[in-house]
N, C-alpha and C. Protein backbone atom coordinates (compact mmCIF):
# COMPACT_ATOMS: atom_id res chain seq x y z
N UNK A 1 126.82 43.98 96.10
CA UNK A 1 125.73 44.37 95.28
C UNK A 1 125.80 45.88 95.07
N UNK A 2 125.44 45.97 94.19
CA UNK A 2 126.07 47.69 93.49
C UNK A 2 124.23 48.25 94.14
N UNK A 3 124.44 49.22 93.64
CA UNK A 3 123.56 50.16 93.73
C UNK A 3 123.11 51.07 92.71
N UNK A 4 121.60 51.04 92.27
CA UNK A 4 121.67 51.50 91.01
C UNK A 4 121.88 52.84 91.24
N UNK A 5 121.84 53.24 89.73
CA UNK A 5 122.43 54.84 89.66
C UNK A 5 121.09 55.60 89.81
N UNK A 6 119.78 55.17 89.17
CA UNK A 6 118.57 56.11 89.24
C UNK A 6 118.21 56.20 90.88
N UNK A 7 118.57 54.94 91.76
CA UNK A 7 118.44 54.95 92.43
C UNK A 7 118.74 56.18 93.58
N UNK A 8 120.41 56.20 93.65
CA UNK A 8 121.14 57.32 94.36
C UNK A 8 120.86 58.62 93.82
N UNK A 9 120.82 58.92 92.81
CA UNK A 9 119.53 60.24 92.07
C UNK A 9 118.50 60.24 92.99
N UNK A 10 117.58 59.29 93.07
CA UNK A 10 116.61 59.53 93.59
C UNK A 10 116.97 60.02 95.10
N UNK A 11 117.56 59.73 95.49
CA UNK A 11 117.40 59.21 97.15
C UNK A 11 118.59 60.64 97.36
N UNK A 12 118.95 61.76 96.56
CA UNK A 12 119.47 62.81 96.51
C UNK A 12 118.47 63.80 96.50
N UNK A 13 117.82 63.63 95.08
CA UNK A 13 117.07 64.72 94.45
C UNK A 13 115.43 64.88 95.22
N UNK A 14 115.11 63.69 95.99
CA UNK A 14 113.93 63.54 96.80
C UNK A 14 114.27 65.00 98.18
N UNK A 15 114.90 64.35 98.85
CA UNK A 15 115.35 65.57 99.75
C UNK A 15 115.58 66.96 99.78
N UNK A 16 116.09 66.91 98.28
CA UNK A 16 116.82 68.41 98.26
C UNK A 16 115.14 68.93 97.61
N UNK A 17 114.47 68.60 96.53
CA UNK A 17 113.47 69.28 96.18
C UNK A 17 112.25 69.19 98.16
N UNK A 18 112.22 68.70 98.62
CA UNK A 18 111.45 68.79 99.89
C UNK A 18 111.99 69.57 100.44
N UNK A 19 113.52 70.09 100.37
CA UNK A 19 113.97 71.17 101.00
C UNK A 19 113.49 72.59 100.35
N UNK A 20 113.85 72.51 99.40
CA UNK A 20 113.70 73.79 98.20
C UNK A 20 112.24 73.97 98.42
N UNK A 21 111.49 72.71 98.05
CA UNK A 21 109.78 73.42 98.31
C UNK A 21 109.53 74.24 99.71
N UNK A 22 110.45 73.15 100.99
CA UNK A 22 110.33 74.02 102.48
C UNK A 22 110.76 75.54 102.26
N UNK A 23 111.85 76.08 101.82
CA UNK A 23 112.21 77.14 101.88
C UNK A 23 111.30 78.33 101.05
N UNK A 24 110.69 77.77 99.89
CA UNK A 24 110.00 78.74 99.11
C UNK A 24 108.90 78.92 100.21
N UNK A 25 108.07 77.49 100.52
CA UNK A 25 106.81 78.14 101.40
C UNK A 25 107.34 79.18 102.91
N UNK A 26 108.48 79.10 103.02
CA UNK A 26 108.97 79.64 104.21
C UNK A 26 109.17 81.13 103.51
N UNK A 27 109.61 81.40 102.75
CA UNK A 27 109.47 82.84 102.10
C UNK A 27 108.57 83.21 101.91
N UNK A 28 107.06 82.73 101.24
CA UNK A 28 106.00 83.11 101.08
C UNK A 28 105.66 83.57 102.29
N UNK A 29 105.37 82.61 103.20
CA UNK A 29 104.53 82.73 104.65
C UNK A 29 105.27 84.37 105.11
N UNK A 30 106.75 84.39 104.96
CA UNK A 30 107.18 85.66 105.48
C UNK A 30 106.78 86.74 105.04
N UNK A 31 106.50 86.71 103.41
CA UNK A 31 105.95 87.59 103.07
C UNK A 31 105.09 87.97 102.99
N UNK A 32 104.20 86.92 103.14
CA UNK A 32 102.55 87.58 103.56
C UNK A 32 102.54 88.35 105.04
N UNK A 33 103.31 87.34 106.01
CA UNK A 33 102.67 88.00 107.35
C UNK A 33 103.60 89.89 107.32
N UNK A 34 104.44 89.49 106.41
CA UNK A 34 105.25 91.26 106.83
C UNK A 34 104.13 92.07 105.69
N UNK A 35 103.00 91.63 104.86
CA UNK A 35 102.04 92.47 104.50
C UNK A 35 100.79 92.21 105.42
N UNK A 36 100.41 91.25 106.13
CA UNK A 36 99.39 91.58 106.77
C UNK A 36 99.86 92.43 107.83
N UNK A 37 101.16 92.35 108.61
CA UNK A 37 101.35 93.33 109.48
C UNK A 37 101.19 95.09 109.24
N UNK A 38 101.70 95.24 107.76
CA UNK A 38 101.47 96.70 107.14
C UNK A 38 99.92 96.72 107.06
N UNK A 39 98.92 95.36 106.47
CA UNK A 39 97.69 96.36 106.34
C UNK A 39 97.07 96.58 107.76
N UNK A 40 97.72 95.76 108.94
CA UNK A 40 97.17 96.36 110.02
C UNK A 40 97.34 97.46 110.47
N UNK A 41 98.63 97.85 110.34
CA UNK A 41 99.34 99.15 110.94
C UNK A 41 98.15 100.54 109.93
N UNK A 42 98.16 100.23 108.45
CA UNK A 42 97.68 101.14 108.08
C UNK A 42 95.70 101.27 108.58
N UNK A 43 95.57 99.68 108.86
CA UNK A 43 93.87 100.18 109.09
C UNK A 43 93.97 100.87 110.93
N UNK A 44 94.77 100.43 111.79
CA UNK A 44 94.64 101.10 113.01
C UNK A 44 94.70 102.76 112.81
N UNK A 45 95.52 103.10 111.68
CA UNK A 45 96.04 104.65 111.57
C UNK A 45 94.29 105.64 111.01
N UNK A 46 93.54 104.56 110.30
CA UNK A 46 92.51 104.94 109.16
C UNK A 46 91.55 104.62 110.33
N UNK A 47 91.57 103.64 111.36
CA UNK A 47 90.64 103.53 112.84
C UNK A 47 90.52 105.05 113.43
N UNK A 48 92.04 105.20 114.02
CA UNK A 48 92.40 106.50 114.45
C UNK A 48 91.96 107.68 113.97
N UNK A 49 91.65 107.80 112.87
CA UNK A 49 91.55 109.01 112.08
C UNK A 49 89.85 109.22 111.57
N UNK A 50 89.57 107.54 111.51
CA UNK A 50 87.65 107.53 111.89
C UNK A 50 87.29 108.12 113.59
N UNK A 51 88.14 108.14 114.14
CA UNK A 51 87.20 108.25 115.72
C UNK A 51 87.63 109.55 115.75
N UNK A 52 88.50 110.00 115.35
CA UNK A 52 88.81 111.77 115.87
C UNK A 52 87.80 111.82 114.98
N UNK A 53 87.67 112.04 113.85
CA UNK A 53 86.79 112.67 112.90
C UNK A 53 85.14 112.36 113.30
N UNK A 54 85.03 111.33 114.14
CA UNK A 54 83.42 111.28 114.87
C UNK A 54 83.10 112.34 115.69
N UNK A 55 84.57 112.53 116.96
CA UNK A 55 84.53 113.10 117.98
C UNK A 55 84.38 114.54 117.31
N UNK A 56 85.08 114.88 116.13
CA UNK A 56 84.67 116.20 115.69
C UNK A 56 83.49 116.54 115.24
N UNK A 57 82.54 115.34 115.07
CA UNK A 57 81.28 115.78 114.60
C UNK A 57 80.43 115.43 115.04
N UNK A 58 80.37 115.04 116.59
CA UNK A 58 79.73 115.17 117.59
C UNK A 58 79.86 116.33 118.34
N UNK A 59 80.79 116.70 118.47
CA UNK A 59 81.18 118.64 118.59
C UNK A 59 80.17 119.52 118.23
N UNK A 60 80.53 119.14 116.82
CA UNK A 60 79.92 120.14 115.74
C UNK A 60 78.00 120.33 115.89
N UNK A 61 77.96 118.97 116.06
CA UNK A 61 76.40 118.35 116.08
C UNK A 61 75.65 118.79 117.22
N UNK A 62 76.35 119.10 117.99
CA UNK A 62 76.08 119.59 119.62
C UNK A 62 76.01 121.65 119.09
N UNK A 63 76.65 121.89 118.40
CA UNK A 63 76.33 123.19 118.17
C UNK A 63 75.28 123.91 116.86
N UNK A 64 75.50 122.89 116.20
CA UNK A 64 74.35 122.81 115.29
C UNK A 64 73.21 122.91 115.27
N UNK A 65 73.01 121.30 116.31
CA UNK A 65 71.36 121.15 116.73
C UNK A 65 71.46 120.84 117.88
N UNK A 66 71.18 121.84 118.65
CA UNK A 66 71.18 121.83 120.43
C UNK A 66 70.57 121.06 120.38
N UNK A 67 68.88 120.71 120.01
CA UNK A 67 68.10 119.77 120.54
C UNK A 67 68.29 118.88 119.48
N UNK A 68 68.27 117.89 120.29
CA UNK A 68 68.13 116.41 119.31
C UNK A 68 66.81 116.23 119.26
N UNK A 69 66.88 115.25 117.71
CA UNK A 69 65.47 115.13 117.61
C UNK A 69 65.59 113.31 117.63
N UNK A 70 64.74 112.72 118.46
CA UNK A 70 64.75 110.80 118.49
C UNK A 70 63.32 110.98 117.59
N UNK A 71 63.58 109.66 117.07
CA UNK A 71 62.88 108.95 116.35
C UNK A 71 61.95 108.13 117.35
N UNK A 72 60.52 108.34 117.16
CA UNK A 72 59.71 107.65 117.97
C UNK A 72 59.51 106.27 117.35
N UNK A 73 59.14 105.20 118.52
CA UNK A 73 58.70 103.81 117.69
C UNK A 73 56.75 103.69 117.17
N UNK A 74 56.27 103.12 116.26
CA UNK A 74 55.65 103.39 115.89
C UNK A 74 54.13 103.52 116.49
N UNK A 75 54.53 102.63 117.59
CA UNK A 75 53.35 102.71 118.44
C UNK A 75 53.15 103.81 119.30
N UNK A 76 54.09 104.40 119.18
CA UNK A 76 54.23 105.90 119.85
C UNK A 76 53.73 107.06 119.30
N UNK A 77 53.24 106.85 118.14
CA UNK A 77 53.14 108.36 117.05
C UNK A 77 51.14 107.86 117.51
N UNK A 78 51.06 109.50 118.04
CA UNK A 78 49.57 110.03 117.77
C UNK A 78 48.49 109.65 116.22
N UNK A 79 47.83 108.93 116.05
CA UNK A 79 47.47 109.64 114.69
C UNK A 79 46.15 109.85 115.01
N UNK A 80 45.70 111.02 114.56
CA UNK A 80 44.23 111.52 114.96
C UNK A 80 43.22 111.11 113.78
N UNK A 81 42.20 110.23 114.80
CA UNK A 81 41.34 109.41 114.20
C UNK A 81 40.01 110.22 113.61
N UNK A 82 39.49 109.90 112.46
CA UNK A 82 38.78 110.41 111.51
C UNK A 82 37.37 110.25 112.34
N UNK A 83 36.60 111.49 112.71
CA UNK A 83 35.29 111.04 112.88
C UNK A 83 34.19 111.02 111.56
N UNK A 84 33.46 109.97 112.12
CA UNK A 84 32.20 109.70 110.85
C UNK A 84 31.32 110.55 111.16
């Protein structure tokens, strides 16, 4: 018994496109994670460069305004009551 011809096509071209689709998603995936790895590298550098720049203006803030001023909560504020 022969074997049809669409048949052996098929039973070729099934595999190889499941391969070809494997390999494209295997390139994608690489290429995303080698850009999420860059936007990490660049937000740790932009982390780095937020905390020195705090520490410098907590420095600064300390020579500025020796005394700090806090914010009272509201049950805390005086208000002087109106006599009748």
């Amino acid at each position: 018994m022969a074997i049809p011809v669409e048949t052996r096509i098929k039973s070729w071209i099934t595999p190889s496109l499941i391969t070809c689709f494997g390999a494209l998603c295997w390139s994608l995936l690489d290429e995303m994670r080698a850009d999420v790895k860059a936007l990490l590298e660049s937000n740790a550098q932009v982390q780095v460069r937020i905390q020195s720049l705090e520490r410098r203006i907590d420095g600064l803030e300390g020579i500025i305004y020796p005394q700090r001023v806090y914010a009272l909560k509201p049950e805390e504020i005086d208000v002087p009551k109106k006599n009748q």
